[in-house]
C-alpha atoms as a PDB file:
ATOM      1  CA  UNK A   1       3.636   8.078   7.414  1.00  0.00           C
ATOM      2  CA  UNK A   2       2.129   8.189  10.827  1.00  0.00           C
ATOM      3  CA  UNK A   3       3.438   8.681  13.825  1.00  0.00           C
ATOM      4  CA  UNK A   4       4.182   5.448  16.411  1.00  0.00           C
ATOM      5  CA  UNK A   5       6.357   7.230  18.552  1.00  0.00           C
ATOM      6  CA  UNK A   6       5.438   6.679  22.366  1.00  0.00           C
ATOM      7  CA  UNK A   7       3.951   9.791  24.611  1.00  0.00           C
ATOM      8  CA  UNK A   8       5.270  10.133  27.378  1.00  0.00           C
ATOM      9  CA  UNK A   9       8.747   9.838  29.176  1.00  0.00           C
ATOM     10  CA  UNK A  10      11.306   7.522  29.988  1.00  0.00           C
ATOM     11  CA  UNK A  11      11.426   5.862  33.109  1.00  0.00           C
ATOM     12  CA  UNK A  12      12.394   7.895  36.600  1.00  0.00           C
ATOM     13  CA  UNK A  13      10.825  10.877  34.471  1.00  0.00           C
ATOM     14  CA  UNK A  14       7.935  12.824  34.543  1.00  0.00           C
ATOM     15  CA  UNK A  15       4.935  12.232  31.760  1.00  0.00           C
ATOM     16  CA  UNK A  16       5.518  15.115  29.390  1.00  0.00           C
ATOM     17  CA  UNK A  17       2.317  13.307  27.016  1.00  0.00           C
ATOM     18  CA  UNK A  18       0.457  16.794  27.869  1.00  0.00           C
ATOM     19  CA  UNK A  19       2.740  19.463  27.460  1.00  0.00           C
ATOM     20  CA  UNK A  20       5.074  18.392  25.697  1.00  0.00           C
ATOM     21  CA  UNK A  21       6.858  20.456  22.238  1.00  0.00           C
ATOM     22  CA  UNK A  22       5.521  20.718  18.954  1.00  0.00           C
ATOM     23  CA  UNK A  23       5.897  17.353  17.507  1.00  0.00           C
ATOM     24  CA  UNK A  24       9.090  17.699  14.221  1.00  0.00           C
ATOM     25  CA  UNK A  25       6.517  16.357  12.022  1.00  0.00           C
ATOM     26  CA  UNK A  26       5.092  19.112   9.548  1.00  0.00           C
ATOM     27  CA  UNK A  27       1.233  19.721  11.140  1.00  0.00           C
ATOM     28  CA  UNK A  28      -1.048  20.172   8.235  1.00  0.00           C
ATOM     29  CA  UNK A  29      -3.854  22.456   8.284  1.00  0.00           C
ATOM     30  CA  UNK A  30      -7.377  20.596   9.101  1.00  0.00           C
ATOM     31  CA  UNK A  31     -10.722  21.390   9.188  1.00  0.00           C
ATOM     32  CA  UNK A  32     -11.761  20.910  12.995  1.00  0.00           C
ATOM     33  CA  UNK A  33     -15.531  20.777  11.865  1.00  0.00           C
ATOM     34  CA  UNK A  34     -17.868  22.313   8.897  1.00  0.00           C
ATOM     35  CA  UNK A  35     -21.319  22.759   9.312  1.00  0.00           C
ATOM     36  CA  UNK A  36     -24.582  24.588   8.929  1.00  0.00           C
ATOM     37  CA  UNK A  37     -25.711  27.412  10.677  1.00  0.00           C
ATOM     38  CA  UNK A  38     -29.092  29.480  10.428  1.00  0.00           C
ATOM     39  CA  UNK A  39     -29.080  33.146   9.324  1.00  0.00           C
ATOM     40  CA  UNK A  40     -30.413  35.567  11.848  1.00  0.00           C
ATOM     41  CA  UNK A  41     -32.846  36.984   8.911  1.00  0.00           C
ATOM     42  CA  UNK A  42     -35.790  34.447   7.586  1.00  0.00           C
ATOM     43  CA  UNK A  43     -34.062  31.081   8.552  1.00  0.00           C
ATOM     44  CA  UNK A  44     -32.180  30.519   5.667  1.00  0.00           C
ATOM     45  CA  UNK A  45     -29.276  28.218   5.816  1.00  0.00           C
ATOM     46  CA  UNK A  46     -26.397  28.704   4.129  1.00  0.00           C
ATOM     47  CA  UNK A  47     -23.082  26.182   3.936  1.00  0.00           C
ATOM     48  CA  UNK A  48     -20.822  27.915   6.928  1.00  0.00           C
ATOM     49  CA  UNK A  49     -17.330  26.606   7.400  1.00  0.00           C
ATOM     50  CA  UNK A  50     -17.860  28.042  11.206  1.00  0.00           C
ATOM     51  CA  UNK A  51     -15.159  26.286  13.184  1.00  0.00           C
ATOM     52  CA  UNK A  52     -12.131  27.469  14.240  1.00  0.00           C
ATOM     53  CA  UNK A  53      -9.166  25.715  11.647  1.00  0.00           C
ATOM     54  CA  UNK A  54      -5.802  24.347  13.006  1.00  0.00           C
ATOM     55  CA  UNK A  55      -2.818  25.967  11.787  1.00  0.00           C
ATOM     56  CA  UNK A  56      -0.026  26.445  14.225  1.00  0.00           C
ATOM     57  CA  UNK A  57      -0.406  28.868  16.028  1.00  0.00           C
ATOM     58  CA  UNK A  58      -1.383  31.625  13.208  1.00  0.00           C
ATOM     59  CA  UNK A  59      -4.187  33.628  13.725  1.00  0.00           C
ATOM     60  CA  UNK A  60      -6.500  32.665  10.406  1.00  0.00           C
ATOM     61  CA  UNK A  61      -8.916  30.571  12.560  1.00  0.00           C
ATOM     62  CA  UNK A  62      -9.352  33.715  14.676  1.00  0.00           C
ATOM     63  CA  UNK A  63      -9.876  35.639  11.409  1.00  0.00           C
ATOM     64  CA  UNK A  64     -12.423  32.698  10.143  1.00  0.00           C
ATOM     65  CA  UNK A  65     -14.813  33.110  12.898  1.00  0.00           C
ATOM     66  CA  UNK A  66     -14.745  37.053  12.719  1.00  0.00           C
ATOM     67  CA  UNK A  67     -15.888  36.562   9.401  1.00  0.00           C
ATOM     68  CA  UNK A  68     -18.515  34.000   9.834  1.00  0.00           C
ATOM     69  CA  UNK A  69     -20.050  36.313  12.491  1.00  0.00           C
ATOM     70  CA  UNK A  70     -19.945  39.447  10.293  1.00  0.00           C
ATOM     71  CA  UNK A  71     -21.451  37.328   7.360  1.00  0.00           C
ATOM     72  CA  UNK A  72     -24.480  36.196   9.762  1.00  0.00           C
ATOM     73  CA  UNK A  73     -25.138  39.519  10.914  1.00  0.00           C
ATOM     74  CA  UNK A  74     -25.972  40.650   7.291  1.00  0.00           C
ATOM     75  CA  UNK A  75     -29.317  40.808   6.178  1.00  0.00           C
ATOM     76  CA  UNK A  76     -29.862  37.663   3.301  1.00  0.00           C
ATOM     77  CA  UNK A  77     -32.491  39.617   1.846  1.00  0.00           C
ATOM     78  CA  UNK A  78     -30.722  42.682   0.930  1.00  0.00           C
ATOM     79  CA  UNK A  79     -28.620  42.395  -2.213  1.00  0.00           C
ATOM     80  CA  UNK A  80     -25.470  44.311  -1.392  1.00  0.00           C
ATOM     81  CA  UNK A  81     -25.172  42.491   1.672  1.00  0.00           C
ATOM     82  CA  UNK A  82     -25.497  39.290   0.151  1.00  0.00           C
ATOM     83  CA  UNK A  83     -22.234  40.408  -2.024  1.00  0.00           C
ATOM     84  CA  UNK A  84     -20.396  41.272   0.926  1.00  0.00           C
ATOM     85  CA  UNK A  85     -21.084  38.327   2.618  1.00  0.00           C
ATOM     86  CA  UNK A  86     -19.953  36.084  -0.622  1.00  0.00           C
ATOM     87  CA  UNK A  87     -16.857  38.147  -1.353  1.00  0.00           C
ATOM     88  CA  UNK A  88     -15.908  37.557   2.336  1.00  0.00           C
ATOM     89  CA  UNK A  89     -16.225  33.849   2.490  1.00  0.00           C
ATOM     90  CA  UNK A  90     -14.267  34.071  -1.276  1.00  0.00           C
ATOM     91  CA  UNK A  91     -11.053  35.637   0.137  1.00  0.00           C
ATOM     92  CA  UNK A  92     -11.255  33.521   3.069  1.00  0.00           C
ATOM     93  CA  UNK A  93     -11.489  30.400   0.833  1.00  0.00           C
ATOM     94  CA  UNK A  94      -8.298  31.600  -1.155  1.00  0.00           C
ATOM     95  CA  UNK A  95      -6.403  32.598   2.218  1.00  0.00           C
ATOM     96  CA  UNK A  96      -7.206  29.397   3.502  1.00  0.00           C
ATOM     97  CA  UNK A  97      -6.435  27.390   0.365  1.00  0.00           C
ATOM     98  CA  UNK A  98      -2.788  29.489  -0.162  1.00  0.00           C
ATOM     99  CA  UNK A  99      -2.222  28.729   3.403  1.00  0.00           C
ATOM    100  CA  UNK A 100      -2.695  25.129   2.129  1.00  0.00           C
ATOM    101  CA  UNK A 101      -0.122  25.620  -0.428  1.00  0.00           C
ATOM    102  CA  UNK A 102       2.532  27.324   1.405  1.00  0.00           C
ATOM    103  CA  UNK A 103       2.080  24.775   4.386  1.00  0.00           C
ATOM    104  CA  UNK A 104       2.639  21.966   1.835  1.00  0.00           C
ATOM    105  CA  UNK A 105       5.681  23.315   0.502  1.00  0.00           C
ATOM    106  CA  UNK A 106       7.316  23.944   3.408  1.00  0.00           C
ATOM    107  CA  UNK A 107       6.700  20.428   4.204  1.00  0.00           C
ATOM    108  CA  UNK A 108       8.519  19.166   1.513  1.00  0.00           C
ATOM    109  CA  UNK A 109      11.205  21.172   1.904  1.00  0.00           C
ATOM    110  CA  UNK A 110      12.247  20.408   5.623  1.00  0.00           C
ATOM    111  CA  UNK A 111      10.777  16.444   5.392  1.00  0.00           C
ATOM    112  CA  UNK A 112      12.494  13.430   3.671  1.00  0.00           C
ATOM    113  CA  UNK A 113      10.144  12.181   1.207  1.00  0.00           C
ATOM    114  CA  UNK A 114      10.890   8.236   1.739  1.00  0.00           C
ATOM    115  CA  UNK A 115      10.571   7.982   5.515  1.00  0.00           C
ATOM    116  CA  UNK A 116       8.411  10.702   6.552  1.00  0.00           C
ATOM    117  CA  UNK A 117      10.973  12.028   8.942  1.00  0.00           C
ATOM    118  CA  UNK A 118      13.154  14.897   9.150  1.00  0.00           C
ATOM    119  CA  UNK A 119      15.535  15.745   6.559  1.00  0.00           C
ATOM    120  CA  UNK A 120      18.777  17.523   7.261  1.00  0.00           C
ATOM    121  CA  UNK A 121      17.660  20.576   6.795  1.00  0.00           C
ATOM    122  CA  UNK A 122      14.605  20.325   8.919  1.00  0.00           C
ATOM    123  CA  UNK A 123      16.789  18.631  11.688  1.00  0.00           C
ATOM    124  CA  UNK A 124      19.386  21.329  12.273  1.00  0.00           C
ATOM    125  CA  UNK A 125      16.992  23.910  11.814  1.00  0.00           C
ATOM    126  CA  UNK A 126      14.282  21.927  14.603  1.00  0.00           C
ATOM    127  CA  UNK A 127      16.884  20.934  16.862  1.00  0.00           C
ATOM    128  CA  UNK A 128      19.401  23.960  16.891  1.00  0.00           C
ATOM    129  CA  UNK A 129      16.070  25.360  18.385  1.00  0.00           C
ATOM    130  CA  UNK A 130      15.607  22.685  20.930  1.00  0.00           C
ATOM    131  CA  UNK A 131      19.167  22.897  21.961  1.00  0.00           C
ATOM    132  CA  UNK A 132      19.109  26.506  22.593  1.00  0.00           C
ATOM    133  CA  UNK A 133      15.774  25.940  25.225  1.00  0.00           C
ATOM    134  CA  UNK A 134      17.624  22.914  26.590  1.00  0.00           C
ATOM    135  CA  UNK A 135      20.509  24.774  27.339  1.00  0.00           C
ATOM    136  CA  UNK A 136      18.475  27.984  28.595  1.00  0.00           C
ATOM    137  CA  UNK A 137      16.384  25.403  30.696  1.00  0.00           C
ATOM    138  CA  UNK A 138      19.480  23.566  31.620  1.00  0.00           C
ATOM    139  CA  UNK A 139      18.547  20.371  30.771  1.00  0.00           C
ATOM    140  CA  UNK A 140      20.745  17.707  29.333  1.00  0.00           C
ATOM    141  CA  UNK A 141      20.048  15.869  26.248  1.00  0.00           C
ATOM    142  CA  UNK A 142      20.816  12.890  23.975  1.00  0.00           C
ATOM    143  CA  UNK A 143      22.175  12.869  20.496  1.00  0.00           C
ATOM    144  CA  UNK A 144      21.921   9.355  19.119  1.00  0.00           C
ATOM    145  CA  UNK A 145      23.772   8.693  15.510  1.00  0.00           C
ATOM    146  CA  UNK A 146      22.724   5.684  13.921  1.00  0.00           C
ATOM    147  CA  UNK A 147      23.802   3.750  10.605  1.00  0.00           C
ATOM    148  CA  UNK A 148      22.127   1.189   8.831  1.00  0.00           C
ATOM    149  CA  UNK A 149      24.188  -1.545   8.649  1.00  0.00           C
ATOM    150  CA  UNK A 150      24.703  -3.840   5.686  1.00  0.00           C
ATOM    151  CA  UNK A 151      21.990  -1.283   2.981  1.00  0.00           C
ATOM    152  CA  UNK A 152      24.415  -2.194   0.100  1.00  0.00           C
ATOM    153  CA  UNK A 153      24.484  -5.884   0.784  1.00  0.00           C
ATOM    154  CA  UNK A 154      20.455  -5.172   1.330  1.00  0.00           C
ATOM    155  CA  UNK A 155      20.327  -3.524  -2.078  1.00  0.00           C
ATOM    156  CA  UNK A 156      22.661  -6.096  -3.898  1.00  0.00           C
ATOM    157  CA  UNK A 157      21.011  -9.233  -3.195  1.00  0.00           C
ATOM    158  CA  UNK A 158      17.215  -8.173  -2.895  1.00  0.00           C
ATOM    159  CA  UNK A 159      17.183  -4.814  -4.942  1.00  0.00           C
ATOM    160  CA  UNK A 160      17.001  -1.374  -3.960  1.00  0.00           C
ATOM    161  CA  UNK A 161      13.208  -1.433  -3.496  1.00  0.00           C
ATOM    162  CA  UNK A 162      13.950  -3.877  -0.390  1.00  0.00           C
ATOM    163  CA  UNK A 163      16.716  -1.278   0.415  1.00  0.00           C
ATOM    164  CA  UNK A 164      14.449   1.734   0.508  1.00  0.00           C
ATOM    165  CA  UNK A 165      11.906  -0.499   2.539  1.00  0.00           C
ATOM    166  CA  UNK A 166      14.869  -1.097   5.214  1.00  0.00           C
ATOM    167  CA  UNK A 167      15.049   2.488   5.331  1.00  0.00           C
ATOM    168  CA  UNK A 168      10.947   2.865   6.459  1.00  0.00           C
ATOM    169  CA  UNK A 169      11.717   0.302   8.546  1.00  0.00           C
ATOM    170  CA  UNK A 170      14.194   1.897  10.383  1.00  0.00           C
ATOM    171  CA  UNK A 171      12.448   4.956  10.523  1.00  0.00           C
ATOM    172  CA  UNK A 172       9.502   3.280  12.258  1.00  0.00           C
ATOM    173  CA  UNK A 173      11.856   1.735  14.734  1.00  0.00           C
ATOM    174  CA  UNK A 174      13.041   4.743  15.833  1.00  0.00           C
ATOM    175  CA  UNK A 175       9.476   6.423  15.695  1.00  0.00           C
ATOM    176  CA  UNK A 176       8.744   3.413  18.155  1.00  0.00           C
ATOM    177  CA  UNK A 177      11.522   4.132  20.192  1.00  0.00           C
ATOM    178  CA  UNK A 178      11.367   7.816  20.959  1.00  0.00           C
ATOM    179  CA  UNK A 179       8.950  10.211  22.256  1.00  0.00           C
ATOM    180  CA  UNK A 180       6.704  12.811  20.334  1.00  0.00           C
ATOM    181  CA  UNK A 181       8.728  15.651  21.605  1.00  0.00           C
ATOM    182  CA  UNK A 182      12.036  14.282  20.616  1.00  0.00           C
ATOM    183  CA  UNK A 183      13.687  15.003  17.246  1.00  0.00           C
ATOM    184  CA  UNK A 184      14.281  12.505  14.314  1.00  0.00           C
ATOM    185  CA  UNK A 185      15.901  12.792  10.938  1.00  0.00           C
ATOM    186  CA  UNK A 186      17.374  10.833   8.344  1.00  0.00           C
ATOM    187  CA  UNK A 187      20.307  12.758   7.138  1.00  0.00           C
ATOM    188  CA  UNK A 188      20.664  10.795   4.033  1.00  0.00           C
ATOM    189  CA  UNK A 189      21.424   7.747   2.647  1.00  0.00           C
ATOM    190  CA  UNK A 190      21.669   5.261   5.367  1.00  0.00           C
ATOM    191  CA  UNK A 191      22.040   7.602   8.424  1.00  0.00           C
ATOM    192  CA  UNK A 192      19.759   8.643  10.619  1.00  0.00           C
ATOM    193  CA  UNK A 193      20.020  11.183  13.801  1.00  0.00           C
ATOM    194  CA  UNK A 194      17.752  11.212  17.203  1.00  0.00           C
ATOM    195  CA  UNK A 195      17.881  14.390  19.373  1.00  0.00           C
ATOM    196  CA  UNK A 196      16.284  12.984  22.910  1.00  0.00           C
ATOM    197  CA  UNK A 197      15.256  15.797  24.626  1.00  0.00           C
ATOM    198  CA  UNK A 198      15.487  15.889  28.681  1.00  0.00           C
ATOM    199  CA  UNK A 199      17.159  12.684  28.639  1.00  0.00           C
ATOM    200  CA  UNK A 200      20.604  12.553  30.608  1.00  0.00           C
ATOM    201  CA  UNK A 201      23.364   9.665  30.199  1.00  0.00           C
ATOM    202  CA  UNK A 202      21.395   7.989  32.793  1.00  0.00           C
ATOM    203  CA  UNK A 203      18.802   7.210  30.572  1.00  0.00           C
ATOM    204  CA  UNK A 204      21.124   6.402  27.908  1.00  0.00           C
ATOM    205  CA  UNK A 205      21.104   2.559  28.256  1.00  0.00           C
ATOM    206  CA  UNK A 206      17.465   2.468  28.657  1.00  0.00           C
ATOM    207  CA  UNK A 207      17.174   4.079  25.496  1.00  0.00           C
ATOM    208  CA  UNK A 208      19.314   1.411  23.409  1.00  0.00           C
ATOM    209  CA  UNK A 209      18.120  -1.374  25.509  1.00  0.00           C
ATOM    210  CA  UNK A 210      14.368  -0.177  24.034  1.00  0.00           C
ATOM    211  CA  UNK A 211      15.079   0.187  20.534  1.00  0.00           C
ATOM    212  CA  UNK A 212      17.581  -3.051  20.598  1.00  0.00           C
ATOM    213  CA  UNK A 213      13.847  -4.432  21.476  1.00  0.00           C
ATOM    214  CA  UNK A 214      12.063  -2.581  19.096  1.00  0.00           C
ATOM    215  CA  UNK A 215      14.279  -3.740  16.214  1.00  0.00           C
ATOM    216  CA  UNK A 216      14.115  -7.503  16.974  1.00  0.00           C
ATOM    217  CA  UNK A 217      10.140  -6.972  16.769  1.00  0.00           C
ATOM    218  CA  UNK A 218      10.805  -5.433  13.428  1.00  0.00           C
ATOM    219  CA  UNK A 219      13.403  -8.301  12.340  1.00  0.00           C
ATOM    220  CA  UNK A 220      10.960 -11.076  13.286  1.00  0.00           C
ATOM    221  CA  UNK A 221       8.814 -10.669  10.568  1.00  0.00           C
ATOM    222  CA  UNK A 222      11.575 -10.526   7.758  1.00  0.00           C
ATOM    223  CA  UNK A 223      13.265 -14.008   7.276  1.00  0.00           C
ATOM    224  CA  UNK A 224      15.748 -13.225   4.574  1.00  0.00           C
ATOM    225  CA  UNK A 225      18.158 -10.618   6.793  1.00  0.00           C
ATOM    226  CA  UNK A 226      17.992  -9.158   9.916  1.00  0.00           C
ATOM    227  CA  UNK A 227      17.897  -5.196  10.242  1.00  0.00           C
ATOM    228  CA  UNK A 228      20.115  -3.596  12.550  1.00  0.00           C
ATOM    229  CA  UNK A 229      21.611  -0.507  13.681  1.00  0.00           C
ATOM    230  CA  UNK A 230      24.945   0.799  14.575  1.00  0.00           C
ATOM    231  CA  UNK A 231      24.844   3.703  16.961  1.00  0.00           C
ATOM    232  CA  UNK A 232      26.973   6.539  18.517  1.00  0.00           C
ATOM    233  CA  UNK A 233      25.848   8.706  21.399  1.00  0.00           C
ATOM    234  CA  UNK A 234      26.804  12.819  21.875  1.00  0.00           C
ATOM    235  CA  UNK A 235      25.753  14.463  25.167  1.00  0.00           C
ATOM    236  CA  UNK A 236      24.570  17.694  25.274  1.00  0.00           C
ATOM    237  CA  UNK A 237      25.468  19.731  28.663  1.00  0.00           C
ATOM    238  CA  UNK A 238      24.170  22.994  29.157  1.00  0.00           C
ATOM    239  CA  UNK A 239      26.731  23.794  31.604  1.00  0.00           C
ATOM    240  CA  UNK A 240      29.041  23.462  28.524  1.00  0.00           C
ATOM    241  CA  UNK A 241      27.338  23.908  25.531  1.00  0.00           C
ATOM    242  CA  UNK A 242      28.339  22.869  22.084  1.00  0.00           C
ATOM    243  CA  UNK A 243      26.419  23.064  19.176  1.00  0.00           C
ATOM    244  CA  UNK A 244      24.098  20.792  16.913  1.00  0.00           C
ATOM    245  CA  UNK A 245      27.073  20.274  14.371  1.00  0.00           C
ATOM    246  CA  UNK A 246      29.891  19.482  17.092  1.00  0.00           C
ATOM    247  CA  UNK A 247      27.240  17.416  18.978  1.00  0.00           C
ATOM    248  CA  UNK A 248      26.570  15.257  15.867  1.00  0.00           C
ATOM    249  CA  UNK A 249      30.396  14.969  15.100  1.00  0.00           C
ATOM    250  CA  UNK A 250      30.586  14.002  18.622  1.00  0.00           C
ATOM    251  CA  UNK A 251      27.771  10.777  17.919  1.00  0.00           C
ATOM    252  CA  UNK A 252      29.038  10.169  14.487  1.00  0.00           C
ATOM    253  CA  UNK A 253      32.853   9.501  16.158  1.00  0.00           C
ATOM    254  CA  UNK A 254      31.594   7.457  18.395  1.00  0.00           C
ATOM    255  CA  UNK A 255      29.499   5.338  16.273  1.00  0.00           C
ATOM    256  CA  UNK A 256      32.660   4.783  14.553  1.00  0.00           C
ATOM    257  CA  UNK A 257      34.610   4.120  17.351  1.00  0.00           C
ATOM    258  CA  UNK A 258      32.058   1.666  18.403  1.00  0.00           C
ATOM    259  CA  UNK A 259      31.932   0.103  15.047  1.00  0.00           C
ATOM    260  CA  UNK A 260      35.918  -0.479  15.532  1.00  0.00           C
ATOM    261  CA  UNK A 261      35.626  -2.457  18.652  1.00  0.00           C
ATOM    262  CA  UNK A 262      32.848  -4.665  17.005  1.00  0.00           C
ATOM    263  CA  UNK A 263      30.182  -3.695  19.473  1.00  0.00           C
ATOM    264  CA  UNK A 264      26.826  -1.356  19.507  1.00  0.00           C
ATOM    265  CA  UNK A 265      25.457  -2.877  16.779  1.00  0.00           C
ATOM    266  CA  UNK A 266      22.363  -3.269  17.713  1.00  0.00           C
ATOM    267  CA  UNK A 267      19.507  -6.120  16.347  1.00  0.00           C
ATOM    268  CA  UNK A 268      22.356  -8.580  15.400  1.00  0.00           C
ATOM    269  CA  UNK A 269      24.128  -7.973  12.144  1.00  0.00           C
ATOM    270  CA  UNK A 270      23.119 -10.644   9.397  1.00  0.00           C
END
């Protein structure tokens, strides 16, 4: 699923578009460019993958172009060369395509296959992280909570296909709402969890005001219901701490307690 999430920051802070974390989306390992390149000895041109690759921040692109530059420096002409230079590029190939692998899998095992997002296990492993710099940075943060309301009414009168395709939608709301360096989940079934990073209670209105806005854009294509959201907000201060798992008890009680008065549910129920 790609990202829609905004860059940036939220208003009466400064842009964090270029510096900001990691985004909690799985990177996968790309190609930045493959090419040609001409062999010191005779002009012959072989097929050189001689671009640095993106993967993290491990050091196989470094290792990529130490190995192109040994591989040029050997004479084409000579035959034991030439079999150095091909077993070379053959155990970077299968480093590169196990790196592949390995990426891939970890992927799966930290994402949520139907929205693209965090699952729970990626979340509380991403954001115990992020809570630990907040807190050594002492900056505040948001914990949003948010339910789906009305899936099973979703999945009983249109089927569970539309219910699953409430679910992306959701997901892309939220995407919408928040920015690159925050960190988004579904925890399963119909819940979903937002980590805002930097963002005090000041900004906290802002924040539901936007996605409010971003789910009646969402709802104005679909005639047959309306998708909305109820939502509970924890507040993470660093000059006393709690962690991920009290802070999301803290959202998910107040979602509730929201729910009981008959008020932050946002998009209009229906």
């Amino acid at each position: 699923m790609p990202l829609h999430r905004r860059q940036g920051c939220y208003p009466g802070q400064a842009d964090d578009s270029a510096v900001s974390p990691s985004s909690n989306q799985t990177r996968s390992l790309r190609v930045l460019s493959v090419g040609r390149r001409e062999c010191p000895s005779g002009g012959v041109l072989k097929e050189e993958l001689f671009s640095s690759l993106l993967v993290g921040d491990n050091e196989l692109g470094h290792i990529l172009r130490q190995v192109d530059e040994i591989s040029h420096t050997l004479k084409s002409d000579a035959p034991e060369s030439q079999k150095l230079s091909n077993a070379l590029q053959l155990t970077v190939s299968c480093a590169v395509r196990q790196t592949l692998i390995e990426r891939e899998l970890r992927s799966l095992a930290l994402t949520d296959d139907l929205t693209g997002l965090y699952n729970r296990r990626g979340f509380l492993a991403s954001a115990t992280q992020q809570l630990k710099l907040a807190r050594r940075n002492t900056q505040e943060s948001l914990l949003f909570f948010c339910d789906v309301d009305n899936l099973k009414k979703i999945n009983d009168s249109y089927g569970h296909e539309e219910g699953d395709l409430a679910l992306v939608r959701a997901a892309d709301v939220l995407e919408q709402t928040f920015r690159d360096s925050d960190v988004l989940t579904r925890l399963g079934g119909d819940e979903f969890a937002v980590l805002a990073l930097e963002a005090s209670s000041q900004y906290e209105e802002v924040i539901l005001d936007r996605l409010e806005a971003n789910l009646e854009e969402s709802s104005a294509s679909e005639s047959r219901y309306r998708l909305s959201l109820s939502v509970g907000v924890g507040r993470f201060d660093p000059e006393r701490p709690v962690s991920l798992r009290e802070l999301l008890a803290q959202a998910d009680q107040a979602m509730y307690e929201q729910k009981g008065k008959g008020t932050r549910f946002l998009g209009n129920q229906g």
